[in-house]
Protein backbone atom coordinates (compact mmCIF):
# COMPACT_ATOMS: atom_id res chain seq x y z
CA UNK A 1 15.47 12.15 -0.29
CA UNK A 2 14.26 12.52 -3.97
CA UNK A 3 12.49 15.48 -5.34
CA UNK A 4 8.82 14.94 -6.27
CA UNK A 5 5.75 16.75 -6.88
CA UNK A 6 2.73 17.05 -4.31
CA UNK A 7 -1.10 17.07 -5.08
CA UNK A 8 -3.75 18.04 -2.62
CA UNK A 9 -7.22 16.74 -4.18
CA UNK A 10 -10.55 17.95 -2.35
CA UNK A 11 -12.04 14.51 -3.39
CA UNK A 12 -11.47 10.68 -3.83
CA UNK A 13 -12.21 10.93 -7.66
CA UNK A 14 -9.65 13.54 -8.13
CA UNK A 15 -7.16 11.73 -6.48
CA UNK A 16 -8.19 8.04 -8.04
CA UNK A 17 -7.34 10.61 -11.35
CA UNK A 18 -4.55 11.19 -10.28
CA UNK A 19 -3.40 7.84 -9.62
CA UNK A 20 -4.15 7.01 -12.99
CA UNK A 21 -2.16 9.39 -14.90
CA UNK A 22 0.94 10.29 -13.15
CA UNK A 23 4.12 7.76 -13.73
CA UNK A 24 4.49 6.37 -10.31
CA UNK A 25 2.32 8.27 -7.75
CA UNK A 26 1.91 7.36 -4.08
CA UNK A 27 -0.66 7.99 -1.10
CA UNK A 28 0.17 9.38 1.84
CA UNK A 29 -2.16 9.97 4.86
CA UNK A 30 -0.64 9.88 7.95
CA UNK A 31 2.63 9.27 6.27
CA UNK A 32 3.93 7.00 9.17
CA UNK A 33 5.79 4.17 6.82
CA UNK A 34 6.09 6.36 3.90
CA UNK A 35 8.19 9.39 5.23
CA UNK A 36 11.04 7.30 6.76
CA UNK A 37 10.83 5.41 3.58
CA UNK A 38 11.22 8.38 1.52
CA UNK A 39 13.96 9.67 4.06
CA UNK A 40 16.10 6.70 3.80
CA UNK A 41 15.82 6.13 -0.45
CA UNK A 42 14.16 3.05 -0.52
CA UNK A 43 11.31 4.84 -2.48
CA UNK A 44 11.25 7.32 -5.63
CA UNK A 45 7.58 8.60 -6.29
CA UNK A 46 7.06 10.95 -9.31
CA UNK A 47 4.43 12.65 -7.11
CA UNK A 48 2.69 12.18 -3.69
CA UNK A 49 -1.33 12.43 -3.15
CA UNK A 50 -2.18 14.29 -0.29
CA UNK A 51 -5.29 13.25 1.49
CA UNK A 52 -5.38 15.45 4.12
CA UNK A 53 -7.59 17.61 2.63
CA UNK A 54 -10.22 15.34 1.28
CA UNK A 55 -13.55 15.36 2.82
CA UNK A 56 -15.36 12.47 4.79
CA UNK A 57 -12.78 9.71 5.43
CA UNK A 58 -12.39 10.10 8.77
CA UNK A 59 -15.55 8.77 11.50
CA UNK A 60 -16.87 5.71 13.36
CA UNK A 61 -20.08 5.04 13.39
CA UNK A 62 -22.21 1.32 13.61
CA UNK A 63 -24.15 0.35 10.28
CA UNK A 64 -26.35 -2.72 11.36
CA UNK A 65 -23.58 -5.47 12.80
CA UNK A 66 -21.16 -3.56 11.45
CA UNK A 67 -18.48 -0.91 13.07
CA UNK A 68 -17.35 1.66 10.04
CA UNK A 69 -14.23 3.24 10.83
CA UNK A 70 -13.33 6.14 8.00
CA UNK A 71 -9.99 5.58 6.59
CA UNK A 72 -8.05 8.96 7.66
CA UNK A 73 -9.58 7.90 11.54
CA UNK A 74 -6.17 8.56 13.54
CA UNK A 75 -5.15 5.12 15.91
CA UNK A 76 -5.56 7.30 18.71
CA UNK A 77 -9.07 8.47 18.21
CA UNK A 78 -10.05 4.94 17.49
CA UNK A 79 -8.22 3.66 21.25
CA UNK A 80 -10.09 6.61 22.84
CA UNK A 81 -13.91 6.74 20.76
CA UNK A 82 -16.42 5.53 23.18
CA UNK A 83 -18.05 3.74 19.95
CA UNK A 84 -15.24 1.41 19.85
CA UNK A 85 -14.76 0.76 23.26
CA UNK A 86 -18.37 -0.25 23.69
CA UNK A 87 -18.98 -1.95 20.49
CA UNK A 88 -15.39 -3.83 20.08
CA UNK A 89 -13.01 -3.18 23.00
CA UNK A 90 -10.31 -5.75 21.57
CA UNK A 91 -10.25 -3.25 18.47
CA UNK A 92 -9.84 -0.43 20.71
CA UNK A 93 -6.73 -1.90 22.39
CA UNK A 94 -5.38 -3.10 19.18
CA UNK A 95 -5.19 0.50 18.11
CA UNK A 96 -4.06 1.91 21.39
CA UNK A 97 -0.97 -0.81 20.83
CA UNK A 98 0.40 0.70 17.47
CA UNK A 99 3.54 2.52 17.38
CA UNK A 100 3.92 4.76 20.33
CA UNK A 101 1.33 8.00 21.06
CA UNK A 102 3.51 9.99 17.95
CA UNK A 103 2.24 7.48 15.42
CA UNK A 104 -0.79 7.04 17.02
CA UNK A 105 -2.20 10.86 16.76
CA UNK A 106 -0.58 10.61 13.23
CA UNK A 107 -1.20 7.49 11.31
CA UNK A 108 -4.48 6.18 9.91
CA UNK A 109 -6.07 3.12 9.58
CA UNK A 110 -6.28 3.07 5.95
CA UNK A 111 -2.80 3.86 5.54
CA UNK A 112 -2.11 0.70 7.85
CA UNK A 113 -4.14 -1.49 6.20
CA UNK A 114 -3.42 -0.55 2.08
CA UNK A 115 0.32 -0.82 3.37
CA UNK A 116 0.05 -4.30 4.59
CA UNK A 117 3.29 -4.25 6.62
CA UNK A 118 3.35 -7.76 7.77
CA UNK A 119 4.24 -7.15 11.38
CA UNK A 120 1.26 -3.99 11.94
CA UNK A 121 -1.53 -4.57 14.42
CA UNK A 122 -4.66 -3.62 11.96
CA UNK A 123 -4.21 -6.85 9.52
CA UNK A 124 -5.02 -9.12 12.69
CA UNK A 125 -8.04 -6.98 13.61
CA UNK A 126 -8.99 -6.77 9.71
CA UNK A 127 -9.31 -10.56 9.40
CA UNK A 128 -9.99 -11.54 13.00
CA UNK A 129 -13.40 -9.36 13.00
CA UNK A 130 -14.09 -10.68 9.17
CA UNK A 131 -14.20 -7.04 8.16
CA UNK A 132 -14.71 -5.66 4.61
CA UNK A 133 -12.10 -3.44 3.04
CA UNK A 134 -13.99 -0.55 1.31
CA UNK A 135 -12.66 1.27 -1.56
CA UNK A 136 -13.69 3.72 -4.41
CA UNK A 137 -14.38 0.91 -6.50
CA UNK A 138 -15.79 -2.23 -4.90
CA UNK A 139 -15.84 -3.35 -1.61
CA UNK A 140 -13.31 -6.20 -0.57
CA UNK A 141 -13.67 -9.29 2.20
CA UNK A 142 -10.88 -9.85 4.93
CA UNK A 143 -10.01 -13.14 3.36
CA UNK A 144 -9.39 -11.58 0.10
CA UNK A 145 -7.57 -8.40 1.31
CA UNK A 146 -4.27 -9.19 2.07
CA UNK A 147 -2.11 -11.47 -0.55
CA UNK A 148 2.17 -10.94 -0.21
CA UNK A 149 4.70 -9.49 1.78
CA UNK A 150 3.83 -5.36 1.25
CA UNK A 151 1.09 -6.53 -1.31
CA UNK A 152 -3.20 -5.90 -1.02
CA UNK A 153 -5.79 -7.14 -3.48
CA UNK A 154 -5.60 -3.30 -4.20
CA UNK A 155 -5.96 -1.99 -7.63
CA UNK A 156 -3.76 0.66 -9.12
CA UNK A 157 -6.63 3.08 -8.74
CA UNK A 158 -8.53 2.04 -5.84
CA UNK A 159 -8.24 4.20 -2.17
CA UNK A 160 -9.25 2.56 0.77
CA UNK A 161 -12.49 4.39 2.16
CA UNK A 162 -13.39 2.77 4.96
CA UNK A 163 -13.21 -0.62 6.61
CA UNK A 164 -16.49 -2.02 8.29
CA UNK A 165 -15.64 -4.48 10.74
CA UNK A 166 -18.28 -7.36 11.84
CA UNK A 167 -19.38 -6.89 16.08
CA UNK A 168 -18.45 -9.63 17.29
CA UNK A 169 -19.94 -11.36 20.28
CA UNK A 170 -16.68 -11.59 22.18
CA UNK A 171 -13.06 -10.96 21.06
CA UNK A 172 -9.48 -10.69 22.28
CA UNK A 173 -6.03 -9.47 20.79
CA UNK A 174 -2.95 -9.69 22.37
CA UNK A 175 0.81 -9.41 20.89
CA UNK A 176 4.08 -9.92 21.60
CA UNK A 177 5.89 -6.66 20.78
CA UNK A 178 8.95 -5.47 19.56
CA UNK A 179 10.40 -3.78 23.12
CA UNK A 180 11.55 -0.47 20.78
CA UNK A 181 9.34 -0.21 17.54
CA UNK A 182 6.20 -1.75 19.36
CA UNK A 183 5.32 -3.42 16.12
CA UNK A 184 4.26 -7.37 16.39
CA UNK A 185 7.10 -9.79 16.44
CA UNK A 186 3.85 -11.90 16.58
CA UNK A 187 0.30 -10.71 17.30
CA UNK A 188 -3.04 -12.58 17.72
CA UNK A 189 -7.06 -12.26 17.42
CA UNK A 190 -9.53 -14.37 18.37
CA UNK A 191 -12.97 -13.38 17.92
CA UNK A 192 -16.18 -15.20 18.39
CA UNK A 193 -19.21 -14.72 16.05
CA UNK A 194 -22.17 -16.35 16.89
CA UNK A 195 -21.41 -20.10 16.36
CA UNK A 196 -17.73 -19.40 14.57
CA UNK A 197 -14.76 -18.67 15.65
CA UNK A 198 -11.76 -16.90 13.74
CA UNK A 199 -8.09 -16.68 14.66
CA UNK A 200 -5.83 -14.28 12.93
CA UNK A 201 -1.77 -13.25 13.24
CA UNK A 202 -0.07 -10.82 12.31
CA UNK A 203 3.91 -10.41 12.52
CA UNK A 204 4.88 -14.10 11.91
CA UNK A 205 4.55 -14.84 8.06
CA UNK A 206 4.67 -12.31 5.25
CA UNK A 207 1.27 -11.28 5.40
CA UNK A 208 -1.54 -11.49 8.20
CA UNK A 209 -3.39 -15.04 8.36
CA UNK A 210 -5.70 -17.04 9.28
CA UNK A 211 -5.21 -20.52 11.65
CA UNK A 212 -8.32 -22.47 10.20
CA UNK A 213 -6.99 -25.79 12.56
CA UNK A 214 -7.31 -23.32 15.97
CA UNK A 215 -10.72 -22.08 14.39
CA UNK A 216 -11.90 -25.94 14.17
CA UNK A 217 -11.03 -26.91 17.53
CA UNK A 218 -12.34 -23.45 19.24
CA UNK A 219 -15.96 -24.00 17.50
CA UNK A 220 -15.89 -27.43 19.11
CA UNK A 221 -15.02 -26.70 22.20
CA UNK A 222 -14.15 -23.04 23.63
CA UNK A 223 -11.47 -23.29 25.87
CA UNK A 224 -7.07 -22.46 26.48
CA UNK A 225 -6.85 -26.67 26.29
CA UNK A 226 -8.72 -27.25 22.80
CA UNK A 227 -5.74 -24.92 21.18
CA UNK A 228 -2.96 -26.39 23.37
CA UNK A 229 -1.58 -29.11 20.96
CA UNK A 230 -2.04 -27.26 17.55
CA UNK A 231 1.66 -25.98 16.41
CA UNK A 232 1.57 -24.08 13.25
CA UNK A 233 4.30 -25.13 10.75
CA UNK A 234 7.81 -23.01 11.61
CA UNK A 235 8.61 -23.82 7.96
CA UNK A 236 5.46 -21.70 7.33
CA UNK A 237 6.32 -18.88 9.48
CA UNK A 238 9.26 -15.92 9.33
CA UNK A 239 12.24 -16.05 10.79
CA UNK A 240 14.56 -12.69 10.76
CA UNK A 241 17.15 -10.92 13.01
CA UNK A 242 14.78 -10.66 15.97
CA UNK A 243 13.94 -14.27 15.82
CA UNK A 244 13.34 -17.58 14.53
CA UNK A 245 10.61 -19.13 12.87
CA UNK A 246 10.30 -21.92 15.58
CA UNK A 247 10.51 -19.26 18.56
CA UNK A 248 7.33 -17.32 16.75
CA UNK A 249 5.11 -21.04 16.44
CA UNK A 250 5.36 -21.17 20.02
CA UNK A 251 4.75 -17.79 20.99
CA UNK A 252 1.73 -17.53 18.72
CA UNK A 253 0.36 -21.22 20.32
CA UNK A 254 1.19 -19.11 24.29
CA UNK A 255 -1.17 -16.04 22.88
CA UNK A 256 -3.76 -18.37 21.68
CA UNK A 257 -4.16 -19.36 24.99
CA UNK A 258 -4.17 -16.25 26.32
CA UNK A 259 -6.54 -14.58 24.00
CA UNK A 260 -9.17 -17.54 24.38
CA UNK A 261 -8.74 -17.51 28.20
CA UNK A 262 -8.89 -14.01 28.48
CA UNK A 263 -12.41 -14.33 26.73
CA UNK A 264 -13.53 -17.57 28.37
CA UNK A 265 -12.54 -16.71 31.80
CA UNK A 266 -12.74 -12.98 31.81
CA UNK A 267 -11.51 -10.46 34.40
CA UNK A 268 -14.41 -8.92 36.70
């Protein structure tokens, strides 16, 4: 591991400052990705930001139709916050999914989502529940939010604040997980709100996306059979050492129709 320096600001605008003038400064909140990173030389910050110590990031509270979720709010107090549960429990189990209970009481949902690893559980939620990606500067739709491999719509000053997420009438995620990292090899959300549907993935291209064709045929008619005979494109999908492209089309067409069974038909 390189040497670097270390701020602590006490606010967003001091560390947007920051941002701004060192030579090639990072974030780190829950430090989750980032420390192994760091640990294994595949980074070399001039200096890290600290965020630990600056104020009003972390919460959940409902604005309107809206669930607000601070950006230093740990994964496991969003799996265990009654708000969540009651207001979006797919979102709840999505964020009792990540990692294992180490990362969980550690890393942060902002740091998930400005990182953009394409096989983390937040990018699904993000689009699936057509949330808005708050920053310092501006405020940022799903659709807009997530562009490349590793790469946000992020500015080189922005911080994520918060990310509001829409309440959606019903919703389901489910994944297919890695049986040692627990990250998505592929992972799904299907949400319903009011008379649209969205379907998300995470973990099988280089960036979360949506599956407009799935959407279509779900808006039409609600049920495991309208998704049945809708293949996404392998040649669109990743394919790495865990496994292929085609093997990840088909699993993501099984946890459609899971996810919109598990919300047509569900459990009493």
């Amino acid at each position: 591991m390189q040497s670097f320096g270390w701020l602590r600001p006490r606010s967003v605008e001091e560390a947007a400052e920051a941002l701004g003038n060192l030579e090639d400064p990072k974030l780190i909140s829950g430090g989750m990705t980032l420390i192994p990173t760091l640990k294994q030389d595949l980074a070399a910050p001039s200096d890290l930001i600290d965020l630990g110590a600056v104020p009003g990031l972390a919460g959940i509270s409902v604005e309107g139709d809206r669930l607000v979720i601070g950006a230093m709010t740990r994964h496991a107090d969003v799996a265990a916050s009654p708000i969540v549960r009651e207001k979006i429990l797919a979102l709840a189990v999505l964020a009792g999914g990540i990692g294992d209970p180490a990362v969980r009481r550690r890393g942060t949902i902002g740091g998930s989502v400005a990182n953009a690893d394409p096989a983390a559980d937040y990018p699904a939620g993000v689009l699936g529940l057509d949330a808005e990606v708050v920053t310092n500067e501006r405020v940022i739709p799903a659709d807009d939010f997530f562009v490349d491999l590793f790469e946000t719509a992020l500015g080189a000053t922005e911080i994520v604040t918060a990310v509001r997420f829409r309440i959606p009438d019903q919703a389901h995620y489910i994944k297919f997980p890695h049986p040692v990292s627990g990250y998505a090899v592929v992972g799904l959300m299907v949400a319903r709100l009011g008379n649209k549907v969205r379907v998300s993935v995470t973990g099988a291209g280089s960036h979360a996306f949506r599956v407009n064709e799935m959407e279509a045929a779900l808006e039409a008619s609600f049920k495991p059979e309208a998704v049945a005979g809708i293949i996404v494109d392998p040649d669109e999908l990743m394919g790495d050492m865990h496994c292929s492209a085609g093997y990840r089309s088909h699993v993501l067409g099984v946890l459609a129709k899971r996810a919109v069974a598990a919300i047509a038909s569900p459990r009493p």
